[in-house]
C-alpha atoms as a PDB file:
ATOM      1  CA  UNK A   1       0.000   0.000   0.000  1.00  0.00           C
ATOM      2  CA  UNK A   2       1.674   3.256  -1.345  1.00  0.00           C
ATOM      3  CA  UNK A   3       0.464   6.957  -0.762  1.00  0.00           C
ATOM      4  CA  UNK A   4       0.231   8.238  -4.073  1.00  0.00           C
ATOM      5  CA  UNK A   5      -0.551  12.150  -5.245  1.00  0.00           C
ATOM      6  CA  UNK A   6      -1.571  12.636  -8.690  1.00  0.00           C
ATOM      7  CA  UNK A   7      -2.361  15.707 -10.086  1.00  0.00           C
ATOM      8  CA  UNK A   8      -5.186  16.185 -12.710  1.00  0.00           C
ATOM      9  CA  UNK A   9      -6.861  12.878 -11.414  1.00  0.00           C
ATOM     10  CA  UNK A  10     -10.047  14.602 -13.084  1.00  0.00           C
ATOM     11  CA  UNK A  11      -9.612  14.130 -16.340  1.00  0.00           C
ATOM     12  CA  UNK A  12      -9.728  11.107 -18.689  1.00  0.00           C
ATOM     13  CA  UNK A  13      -6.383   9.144 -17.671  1.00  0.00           C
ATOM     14  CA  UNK A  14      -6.545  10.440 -14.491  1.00  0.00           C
ATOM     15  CA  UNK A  15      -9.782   9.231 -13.605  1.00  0.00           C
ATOM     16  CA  UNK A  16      -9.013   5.865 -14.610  1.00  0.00           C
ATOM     17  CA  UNK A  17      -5.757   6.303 -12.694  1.00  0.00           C
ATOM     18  CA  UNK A  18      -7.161   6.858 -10.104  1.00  0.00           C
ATOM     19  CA  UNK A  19      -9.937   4.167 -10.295  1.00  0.00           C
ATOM     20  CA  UNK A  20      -7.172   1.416 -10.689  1.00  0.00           C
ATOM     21  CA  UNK A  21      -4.843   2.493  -7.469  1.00  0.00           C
ATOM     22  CA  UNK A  22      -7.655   2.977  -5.255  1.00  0.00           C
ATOM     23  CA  UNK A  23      -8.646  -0.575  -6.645  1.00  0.00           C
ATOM     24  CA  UNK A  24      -5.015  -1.867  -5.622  1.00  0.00           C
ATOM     25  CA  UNK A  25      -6.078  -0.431  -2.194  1.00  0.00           C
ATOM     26  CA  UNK A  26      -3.365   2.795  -2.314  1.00  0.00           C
ATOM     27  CA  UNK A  27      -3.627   5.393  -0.576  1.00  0.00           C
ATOM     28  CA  UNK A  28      -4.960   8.155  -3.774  1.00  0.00           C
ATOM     29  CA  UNK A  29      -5.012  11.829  -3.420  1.00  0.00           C
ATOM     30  CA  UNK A  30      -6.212  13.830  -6.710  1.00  0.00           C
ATOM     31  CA  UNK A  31      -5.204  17.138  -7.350  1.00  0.00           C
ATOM     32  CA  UNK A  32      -7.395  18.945  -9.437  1.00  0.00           C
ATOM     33  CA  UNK A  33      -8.962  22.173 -10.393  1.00  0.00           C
ATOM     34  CA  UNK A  34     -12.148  20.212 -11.656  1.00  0.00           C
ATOM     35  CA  UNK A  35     -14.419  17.942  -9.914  1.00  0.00           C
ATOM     36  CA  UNK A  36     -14.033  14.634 -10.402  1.00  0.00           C
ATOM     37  CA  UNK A  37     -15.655  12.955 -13.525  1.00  0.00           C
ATOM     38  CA  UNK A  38     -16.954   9.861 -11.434  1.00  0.00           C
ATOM     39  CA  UNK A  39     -18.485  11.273  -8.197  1.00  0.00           C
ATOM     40  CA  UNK A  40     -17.387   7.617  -6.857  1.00  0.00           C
ATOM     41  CA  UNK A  41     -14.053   9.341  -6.641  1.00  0.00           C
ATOM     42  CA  UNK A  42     -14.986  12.861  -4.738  1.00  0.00           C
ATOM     43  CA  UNK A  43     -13.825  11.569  -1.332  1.00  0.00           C
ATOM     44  CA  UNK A  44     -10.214  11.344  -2.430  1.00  0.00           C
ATOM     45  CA  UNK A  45     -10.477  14.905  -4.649  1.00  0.00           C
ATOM     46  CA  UNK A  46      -8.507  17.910  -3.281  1.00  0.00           C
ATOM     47  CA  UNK A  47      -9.686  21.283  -5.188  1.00  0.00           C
ATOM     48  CA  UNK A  48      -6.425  23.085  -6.360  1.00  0.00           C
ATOM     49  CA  UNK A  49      -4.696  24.454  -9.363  1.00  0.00           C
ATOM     50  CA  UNK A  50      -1.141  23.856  -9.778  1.00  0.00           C
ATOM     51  CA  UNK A  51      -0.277  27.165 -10.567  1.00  0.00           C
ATOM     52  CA  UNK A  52      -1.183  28.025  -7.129  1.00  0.00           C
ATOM     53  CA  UNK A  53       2.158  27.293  -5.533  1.00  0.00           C
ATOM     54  CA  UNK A  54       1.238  27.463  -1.892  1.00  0.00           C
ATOM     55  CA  UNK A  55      -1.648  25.610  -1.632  1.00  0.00           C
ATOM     56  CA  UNK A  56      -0.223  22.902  -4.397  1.00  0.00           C
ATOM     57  CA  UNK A  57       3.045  23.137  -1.737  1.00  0.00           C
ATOM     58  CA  UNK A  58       0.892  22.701   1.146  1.00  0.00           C
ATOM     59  CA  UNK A  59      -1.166  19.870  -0.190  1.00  0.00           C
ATOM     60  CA  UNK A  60       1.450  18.006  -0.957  1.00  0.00           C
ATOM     61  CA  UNK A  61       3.647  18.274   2.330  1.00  0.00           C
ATOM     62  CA  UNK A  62       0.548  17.652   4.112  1.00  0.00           C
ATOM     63  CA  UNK A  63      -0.066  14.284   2.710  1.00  0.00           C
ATOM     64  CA  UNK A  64       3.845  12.893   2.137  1.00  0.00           C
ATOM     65  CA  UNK A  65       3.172  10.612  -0.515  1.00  0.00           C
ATOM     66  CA  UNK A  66       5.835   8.253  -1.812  1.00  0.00           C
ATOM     67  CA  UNK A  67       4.993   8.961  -5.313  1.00  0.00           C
ATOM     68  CA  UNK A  68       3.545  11.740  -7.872  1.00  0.00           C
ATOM     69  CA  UNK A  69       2.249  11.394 -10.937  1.00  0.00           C
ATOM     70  CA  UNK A  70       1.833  14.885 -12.891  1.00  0.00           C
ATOM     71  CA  UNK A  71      -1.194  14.475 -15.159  1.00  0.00           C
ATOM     72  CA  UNK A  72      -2.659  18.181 -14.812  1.00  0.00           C
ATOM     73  CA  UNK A  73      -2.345  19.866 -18.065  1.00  0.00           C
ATOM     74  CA  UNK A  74      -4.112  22.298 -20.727  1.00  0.00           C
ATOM     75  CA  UNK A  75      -4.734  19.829 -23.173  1.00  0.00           C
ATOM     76  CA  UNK A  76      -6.930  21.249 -26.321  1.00  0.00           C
ATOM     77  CA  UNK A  77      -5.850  22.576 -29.242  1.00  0.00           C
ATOM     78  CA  UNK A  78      -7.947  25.974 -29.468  1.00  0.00           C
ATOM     79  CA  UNK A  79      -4.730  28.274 -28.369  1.00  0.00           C
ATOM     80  CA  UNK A  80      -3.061  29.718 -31.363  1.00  0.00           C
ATOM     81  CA  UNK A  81      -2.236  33.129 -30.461  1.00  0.00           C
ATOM     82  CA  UNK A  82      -0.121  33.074 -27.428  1.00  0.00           C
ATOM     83  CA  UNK A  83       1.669  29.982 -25.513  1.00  0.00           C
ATOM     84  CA  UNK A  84       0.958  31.824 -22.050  1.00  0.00           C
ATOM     85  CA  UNK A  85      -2.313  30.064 -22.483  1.00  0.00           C
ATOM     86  CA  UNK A  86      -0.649  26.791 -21.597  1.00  0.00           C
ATOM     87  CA  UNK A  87       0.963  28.133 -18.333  1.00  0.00           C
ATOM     88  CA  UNK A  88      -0.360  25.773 -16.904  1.00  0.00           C
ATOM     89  CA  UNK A  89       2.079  23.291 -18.887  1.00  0.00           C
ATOM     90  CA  UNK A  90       5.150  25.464 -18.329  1.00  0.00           C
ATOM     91  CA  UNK A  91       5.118  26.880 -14.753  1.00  0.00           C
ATOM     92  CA  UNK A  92       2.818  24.310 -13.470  1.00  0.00           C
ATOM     93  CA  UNK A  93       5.153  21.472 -14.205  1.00  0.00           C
ATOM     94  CA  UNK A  94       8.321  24.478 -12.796  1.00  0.00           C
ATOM     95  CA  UNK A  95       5.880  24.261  -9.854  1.00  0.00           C
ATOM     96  CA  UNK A  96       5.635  20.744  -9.353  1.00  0.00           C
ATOM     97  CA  UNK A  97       9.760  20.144 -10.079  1.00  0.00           C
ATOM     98  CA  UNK A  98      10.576  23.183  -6.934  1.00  0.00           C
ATOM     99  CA  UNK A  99       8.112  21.779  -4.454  1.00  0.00           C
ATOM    100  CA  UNK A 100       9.172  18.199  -5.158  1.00  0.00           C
ATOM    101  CA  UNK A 101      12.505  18.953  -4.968  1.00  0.00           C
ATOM    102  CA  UNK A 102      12.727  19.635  -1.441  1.00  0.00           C
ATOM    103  CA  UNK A 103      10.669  16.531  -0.830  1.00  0.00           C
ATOM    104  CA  UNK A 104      12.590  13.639   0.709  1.00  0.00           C
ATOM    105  CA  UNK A 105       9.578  11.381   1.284  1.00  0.00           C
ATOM    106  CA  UNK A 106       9.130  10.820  -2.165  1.00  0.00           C
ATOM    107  CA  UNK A 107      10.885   8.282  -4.634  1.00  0.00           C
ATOM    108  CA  UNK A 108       9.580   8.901  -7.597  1.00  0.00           C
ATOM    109  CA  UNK A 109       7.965  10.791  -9.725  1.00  0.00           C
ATOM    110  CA  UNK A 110       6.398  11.039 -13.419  1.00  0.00           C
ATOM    111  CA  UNK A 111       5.771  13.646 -15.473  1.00  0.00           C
ATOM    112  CA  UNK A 112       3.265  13.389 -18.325  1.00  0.00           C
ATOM    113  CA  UNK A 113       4.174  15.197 -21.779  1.00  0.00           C
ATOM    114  CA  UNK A 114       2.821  14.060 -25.021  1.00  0.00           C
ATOM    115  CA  UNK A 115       3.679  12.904 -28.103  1.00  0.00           C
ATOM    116  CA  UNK A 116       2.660  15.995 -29.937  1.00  0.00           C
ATOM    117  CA  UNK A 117       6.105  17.462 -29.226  1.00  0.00           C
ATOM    118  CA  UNK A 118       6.397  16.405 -32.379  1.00  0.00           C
ATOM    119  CA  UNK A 119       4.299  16.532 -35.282  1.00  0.00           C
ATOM    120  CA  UNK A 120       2.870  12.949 -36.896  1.00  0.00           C
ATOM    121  CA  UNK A 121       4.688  12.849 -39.412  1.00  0.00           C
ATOM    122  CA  UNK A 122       8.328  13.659 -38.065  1.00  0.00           C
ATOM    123  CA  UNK A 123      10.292  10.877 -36.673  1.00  0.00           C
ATOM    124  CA  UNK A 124      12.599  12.441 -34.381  1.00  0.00           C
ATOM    125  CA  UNK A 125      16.423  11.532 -33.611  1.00  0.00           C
ATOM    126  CA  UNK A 126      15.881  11.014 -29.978  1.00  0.00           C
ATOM    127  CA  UNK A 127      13.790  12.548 -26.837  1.00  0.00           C
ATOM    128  CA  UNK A 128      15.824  15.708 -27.453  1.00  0.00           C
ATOM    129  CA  UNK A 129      14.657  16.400 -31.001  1.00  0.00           C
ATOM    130  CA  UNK A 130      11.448  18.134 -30.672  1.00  0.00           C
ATOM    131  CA  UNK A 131       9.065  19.374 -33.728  1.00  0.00           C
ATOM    132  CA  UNK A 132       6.242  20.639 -32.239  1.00  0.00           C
ATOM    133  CA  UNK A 133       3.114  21.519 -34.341  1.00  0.00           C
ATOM    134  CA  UNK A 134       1.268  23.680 -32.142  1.00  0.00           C
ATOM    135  CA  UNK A 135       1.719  25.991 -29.394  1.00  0.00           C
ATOM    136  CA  UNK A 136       0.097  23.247 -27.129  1.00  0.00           C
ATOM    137  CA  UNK A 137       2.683  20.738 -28.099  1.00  0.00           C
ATOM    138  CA  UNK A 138       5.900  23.878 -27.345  1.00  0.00           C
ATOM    139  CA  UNK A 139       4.067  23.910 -24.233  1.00  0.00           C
ATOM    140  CA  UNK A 140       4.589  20.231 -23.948  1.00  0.00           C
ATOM    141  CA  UNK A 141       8.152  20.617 -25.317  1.00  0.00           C
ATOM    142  CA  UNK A 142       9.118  23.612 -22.589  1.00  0.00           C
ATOM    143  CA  UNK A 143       7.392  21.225 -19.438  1.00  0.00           C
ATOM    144  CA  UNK A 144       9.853  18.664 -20.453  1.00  0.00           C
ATOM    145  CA  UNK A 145      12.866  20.618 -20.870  1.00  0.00           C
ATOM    146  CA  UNK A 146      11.948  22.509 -17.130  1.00  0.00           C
ATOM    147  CA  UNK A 147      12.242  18.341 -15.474  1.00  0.00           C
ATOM    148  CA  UNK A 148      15.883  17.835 -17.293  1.00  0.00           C
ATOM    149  CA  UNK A 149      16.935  21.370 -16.002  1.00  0.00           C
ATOM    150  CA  UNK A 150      15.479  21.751 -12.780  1.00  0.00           C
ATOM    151  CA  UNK A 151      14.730  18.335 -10.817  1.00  0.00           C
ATOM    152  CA  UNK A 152      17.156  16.611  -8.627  1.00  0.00           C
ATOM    153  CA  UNK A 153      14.956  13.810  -8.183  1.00  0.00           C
ATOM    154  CA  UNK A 154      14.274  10.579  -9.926  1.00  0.00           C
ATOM    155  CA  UNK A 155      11.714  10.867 -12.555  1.00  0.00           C
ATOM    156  CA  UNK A 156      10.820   9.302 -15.857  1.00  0.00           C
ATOM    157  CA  UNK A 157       9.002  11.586 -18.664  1.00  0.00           C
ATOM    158  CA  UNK A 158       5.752  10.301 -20.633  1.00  0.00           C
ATOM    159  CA  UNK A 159       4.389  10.957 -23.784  1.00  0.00           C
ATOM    160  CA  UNK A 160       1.510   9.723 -23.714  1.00  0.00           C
ATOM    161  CA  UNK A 161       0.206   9.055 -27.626  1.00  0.00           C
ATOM    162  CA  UNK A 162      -3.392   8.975 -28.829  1.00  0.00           C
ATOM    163  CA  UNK A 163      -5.369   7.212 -25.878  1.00  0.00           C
ATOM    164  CA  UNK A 164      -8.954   6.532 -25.961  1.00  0.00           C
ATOM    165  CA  UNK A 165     -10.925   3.944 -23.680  1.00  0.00           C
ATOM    166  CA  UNK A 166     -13.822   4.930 -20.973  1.00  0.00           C
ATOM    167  CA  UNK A 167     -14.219   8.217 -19.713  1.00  0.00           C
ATOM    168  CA  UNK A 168     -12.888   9.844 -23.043  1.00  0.00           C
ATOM    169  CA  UNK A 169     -13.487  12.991 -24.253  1.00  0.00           C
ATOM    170  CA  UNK A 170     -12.761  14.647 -28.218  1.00  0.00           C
ATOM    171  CA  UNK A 171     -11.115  13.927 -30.129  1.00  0.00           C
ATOM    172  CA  UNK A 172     -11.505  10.121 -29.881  1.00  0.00           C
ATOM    173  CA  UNK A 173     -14.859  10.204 -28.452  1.00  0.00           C
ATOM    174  CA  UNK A 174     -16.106  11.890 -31.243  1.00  0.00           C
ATOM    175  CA  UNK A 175     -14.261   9.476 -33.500  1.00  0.00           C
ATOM    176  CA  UNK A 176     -16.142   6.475 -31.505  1.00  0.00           C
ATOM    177  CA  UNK A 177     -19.663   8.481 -31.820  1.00  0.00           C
ATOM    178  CA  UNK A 178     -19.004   8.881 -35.094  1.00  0.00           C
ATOM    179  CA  UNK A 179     -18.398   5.398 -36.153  1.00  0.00           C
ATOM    180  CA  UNK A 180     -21.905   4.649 -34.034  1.00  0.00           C
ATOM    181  CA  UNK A 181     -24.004   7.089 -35.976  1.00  0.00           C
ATOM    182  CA  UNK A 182     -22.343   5.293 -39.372  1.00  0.00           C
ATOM    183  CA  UNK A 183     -21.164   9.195 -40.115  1.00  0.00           C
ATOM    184  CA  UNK A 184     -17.016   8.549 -39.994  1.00  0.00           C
ATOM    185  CA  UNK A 185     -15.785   7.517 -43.695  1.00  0.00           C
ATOM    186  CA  UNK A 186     -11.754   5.961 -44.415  1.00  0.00           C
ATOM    187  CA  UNK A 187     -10.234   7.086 -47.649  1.00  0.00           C
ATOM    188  CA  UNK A 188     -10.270   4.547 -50.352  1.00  0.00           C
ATOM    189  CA  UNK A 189      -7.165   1.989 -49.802  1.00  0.00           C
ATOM    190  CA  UNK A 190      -5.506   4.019 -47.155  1.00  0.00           C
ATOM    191  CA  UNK A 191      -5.186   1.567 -43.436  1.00  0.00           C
ATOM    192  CA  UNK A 192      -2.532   3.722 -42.119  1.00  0.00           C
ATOM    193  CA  UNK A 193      -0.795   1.922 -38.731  1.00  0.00           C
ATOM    194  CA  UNK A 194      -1.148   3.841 -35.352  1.00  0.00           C
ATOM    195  CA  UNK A 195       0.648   3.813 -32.269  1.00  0.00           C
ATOM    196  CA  UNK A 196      -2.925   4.278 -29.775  1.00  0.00           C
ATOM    197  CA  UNK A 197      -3.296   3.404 -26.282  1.00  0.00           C
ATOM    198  CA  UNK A 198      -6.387   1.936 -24.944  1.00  0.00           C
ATOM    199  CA  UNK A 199      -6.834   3.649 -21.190  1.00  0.00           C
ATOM    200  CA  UNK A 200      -6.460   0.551 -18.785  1.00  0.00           C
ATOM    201  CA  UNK A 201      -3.389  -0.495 -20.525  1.00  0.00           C
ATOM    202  CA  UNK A 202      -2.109   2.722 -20.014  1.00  0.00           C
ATOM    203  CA  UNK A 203      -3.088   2.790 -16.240  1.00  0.00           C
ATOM    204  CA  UNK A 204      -1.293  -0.331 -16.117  1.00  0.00           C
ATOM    205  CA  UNK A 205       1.740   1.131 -18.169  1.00  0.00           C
ATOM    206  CA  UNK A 206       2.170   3.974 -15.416  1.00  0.00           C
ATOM    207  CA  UNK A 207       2.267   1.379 -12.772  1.00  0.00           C
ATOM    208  CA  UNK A 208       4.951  -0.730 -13.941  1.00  0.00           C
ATOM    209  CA  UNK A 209       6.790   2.072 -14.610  1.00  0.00           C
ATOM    210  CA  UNK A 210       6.144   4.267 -10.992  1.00  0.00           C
ATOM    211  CA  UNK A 211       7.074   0.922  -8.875  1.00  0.00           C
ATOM    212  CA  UNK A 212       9.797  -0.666 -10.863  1.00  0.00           C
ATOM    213  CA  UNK A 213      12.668  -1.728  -8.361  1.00  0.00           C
ATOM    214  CA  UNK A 214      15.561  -1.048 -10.435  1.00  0.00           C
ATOM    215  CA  UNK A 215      15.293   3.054 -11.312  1.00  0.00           C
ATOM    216  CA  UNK A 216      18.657   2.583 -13.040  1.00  0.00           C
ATOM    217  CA  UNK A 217      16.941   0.354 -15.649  1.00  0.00           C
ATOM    218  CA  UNK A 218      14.616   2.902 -16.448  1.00  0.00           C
ATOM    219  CA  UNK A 219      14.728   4.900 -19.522  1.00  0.00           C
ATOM    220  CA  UNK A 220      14.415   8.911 -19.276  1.00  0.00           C
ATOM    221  CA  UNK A 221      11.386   8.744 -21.366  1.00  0.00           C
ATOM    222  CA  UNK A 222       8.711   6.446 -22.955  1.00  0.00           C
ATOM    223  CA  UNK A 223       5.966   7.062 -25.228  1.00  0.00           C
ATOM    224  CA  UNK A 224       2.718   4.965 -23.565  1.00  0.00           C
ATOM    225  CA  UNK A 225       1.281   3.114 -26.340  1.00  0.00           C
ATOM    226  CA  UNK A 226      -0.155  -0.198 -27.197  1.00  0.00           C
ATOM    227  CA  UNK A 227       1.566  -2.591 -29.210  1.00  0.00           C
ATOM    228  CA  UNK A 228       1.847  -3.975 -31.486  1.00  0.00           C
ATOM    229  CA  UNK A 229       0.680  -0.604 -33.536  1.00  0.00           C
ATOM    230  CA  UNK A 230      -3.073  -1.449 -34.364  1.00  0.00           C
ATOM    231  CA  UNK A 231      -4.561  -1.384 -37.806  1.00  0.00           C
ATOM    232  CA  UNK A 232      -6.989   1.905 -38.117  1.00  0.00           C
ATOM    233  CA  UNK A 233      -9.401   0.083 -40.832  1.00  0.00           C
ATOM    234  CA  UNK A 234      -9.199  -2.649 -38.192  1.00  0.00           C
ATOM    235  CA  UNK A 235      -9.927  -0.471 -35.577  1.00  0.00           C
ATOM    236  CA  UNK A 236     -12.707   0.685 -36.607  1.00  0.00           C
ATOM    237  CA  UNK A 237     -14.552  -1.906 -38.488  1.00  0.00           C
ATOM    238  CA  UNK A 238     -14.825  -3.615 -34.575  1.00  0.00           C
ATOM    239  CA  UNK A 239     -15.911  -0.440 -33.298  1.00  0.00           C
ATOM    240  CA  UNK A 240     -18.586  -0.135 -36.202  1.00  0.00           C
ATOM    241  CA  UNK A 241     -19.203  -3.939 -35.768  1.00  0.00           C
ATOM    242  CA  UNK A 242     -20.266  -3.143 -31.747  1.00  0.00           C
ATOM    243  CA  UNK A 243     -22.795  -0.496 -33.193  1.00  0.00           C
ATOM    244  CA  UNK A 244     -23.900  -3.173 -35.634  1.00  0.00           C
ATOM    245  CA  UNK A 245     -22.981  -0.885 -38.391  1.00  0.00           C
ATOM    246  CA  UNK A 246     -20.925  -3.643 -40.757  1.00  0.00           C
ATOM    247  CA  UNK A 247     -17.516  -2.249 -41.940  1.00  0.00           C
ATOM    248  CA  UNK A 248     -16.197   1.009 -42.218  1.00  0.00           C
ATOM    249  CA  UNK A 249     -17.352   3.218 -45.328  1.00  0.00           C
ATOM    250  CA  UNK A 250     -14.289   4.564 -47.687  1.00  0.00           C
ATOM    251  CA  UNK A 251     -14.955   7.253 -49.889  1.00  0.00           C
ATOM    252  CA  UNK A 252     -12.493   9.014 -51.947  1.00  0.00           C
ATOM    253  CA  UNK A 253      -9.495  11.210 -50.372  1.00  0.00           C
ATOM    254  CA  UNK A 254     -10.759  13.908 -52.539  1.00  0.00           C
ATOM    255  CA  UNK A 255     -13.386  14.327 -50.918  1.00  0.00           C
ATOM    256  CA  UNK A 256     -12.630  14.430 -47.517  1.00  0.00           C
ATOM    257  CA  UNK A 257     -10.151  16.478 -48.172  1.00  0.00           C
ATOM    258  CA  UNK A 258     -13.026  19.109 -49.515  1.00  0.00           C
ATOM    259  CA  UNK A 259     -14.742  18.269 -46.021  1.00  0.00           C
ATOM    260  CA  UNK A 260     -11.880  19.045 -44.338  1.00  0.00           C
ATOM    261  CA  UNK A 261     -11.589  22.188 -45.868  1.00  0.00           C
ATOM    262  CA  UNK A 262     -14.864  23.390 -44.806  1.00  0.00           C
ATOM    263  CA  UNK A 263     -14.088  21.937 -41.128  1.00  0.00           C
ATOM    264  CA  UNK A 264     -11.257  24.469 -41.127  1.00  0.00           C
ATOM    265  CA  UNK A 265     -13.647  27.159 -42.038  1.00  0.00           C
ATOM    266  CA  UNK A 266     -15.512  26.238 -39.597  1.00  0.00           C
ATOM    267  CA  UNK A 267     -13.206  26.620 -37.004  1.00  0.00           C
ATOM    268  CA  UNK A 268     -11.898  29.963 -37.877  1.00  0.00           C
ATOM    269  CA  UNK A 269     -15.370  31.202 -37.815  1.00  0.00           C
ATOM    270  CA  UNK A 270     -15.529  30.280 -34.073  1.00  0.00           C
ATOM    271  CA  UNK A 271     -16.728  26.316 -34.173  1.00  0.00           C
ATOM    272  CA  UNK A 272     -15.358  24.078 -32.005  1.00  0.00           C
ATOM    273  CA  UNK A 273     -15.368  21.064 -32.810  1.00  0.00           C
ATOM    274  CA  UNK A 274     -16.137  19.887 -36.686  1.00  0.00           C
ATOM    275  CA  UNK A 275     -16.026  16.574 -37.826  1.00  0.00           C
ATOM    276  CA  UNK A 276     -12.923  16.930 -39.503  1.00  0.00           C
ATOM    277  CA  UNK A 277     -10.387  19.441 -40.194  1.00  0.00           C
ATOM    278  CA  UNK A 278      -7.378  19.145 -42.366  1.00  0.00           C
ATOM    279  CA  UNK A 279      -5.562  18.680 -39.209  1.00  0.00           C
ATOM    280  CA  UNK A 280      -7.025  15.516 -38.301  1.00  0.00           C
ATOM    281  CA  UNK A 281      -7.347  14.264 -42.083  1.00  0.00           C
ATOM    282  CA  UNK A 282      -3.725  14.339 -41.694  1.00  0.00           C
ATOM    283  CA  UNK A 283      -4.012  12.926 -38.623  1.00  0.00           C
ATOM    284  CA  UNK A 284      -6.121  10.619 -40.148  1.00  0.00           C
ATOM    285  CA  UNK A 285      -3.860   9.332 -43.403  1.00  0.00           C
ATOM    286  CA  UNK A 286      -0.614   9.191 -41.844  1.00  0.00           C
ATOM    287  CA  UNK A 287       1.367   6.109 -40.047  1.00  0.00           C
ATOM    288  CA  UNK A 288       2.536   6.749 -36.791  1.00  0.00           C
ATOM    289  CA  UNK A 289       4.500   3.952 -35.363  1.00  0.00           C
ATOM    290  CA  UNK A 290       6.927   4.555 -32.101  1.00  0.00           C
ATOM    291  CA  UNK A 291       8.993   2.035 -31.704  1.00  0.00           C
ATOM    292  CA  UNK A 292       8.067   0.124 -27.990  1.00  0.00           C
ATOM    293  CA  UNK A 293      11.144  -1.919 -27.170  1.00  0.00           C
ATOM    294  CA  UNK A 294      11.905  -0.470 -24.084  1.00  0.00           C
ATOM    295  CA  UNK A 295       8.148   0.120 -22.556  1.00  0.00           C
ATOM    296  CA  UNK A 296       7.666  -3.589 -23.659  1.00  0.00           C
ATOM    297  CA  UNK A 297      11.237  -4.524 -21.476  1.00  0.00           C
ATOM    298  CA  UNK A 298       9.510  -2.695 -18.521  1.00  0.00           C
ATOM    299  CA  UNK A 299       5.596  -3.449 -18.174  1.00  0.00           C
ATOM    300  CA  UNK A 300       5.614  -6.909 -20.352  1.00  0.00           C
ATOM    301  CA  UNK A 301       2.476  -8.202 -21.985  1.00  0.00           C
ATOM    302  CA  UNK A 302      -0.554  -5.473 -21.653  1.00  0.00           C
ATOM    303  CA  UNK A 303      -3.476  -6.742 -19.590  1.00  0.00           C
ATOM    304  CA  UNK A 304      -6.169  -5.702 -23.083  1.00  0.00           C
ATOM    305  CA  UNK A 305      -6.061  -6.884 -26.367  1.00  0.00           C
ATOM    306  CA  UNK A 306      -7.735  -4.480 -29.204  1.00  0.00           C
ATOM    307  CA  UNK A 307     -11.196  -6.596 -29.523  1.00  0.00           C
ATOM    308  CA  UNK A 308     -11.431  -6.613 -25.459  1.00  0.00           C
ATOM    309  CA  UNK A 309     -10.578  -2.517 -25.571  1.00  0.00           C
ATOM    310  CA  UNK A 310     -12.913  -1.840 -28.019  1.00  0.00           C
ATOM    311  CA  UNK A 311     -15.817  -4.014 -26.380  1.00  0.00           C
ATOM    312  CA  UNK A 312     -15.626  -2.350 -22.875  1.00  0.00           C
ATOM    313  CA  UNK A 313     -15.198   1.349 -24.658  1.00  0.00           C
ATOM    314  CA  UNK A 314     -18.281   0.676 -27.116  1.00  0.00           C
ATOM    315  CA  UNK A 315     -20.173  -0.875 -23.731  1.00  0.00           C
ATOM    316  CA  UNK A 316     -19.370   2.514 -21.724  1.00  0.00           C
ATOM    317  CA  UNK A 317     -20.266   4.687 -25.203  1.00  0.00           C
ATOM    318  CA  UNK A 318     -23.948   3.094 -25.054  1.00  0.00           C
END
């Protein structure tokens, strides 16, 4: 039984994070600015942003825990004018590294980034090569580069890639309601291969990794992914099976790509959330393949295979 203090235990991986320690009877505390998402979980909530330093100081010293996980994050895509917008990505995660530091009760700690420090379809030289294609993922990029400088503790990054599972929000629950009301389309002949995550393998990902014995074994940083890199026709022809849809629809790139164009419109003129935008066509058509190796070395065989993920996700969807 470990005390454990993760921040942003509100949102999608954290709430499932939090779900499976209390479930390995640990002793939680979430940090979070929002309520929980399951009210199950409100007894173990503390209400706190971590750019407020004393009270984020406070909560922690109060509690001791043996371990952090850093989850709490901006995490949309809707900044594009200035990257003060992710503070919270930035001096957050400077906030987290200072108050840690001077924390000798703790052994480890893990710091979530993303895999958007780098855009889909660069394939970097090594965890130091960043590409970002957003200010959301230079956010990302600066958080990560604040842990190398700063902390004098032992840590291991994350970059977490696309994850989807229960509890999800856009993009991928769109992509899962969209499949269910037979509106989501592949381009003709195009199955690219994706490095995804389904949620409870990541949970159990973050585990291995938090309580492996031998730190020294460790890497610096691992992308969380599934593997072996799933198939996206694949993919979704189960999830359109569960919604007794048949397989997925293709229709020419062409015209997505025309779709896409008026999902961009859309978006400059103030929408939210379109059904696609030339962003996630892209998304959409390219590979993106990390290589696993070393997460595989660590945390072995994952506990969900992709027709198991996709049956509890389409049961929570309905």
């Amino acid at each position: 039984m470990a005390r454990i203090f993760i921040t942003g235990g509100s949102g999608f991986i954290g709430t499932n994070l939090v779900e499976y320690f209390i479930n390995q009877n640990h002793n939680v505390i979430n940090y979070d600015i929002n309520k929980p998402r399951n009210k199950k979980q409100n007894e173990f909530w503390i209400e706190g942003d971590i750019l407020n330093y004393d009270k984020l100081n406070a909560s922690i010293k109060d509690f001791q825990p043996e371990y952090v996980v850093h989850l709490a994050a901006r995490t949309d895509l809707n900044e594009n004018k200035n990257i003060i917008g992710y503070n919270a990505n930035i001096e957050g995660v400077e906030n987290i590294v200072k108050i840690i530091n001077t924390c000798d009760f703790i052994k480890r700690t893990i710091y979530a980034s993303s895999r958007m420090v780098c855009k889909i379809d660069y394939v970097p030289n090594s965890f130091h090569d960043y590409c970002p294609p957003n200010l959301y993922g230079e956010s990302k990029m600066i958080g990560e580069e604040k842990v190398r400088q700063f902390a004098n503790h032992q840590y291991t990054i994350l970059r977490p890639t696309s994850i989807w599972g229960p509890w999800f929000e856009i993009p991928y629950r769109t992509f899962f309601d969209s499949v269910k009301n037979n509106h989501f389309f592949l381009p003709k002949k195009k199955y690219p291969k994706k490095s995804f995550g389904f949620v409870y393998n990541t949970v159990f990902q973050i585990d291995k990794i938090l309580f492996e014995k031998n730190f020294n074994s460790l890497q610096e940083n691992y992308y969380l992914t599934d593997y072996p890199a799933l198939d996206l026709k694949e993919w979704s022809d189960l999830i359109s099976t569960e919604f007794n849809n048949g397989k997925t629809k293709e229709i020419p790139l062409f015209i997505l790509k025309i779709i896409a164009f008026f999902g961009d419109v859309l978006k400059k003129m103030g929408y939210k959330n379109p059904p696609l935008t030339t962003f996630r066509l892209n998304n959409l058509i390219t590979n993106m393949v990390y290589d696993t190796q070393d997460l595989e070395n660590v945390c072995g065989k994952l506990p969900y295979d992709l027709n198991t993920a996709v049956k509890i996700t389409s049961d929570w969807v309905k």
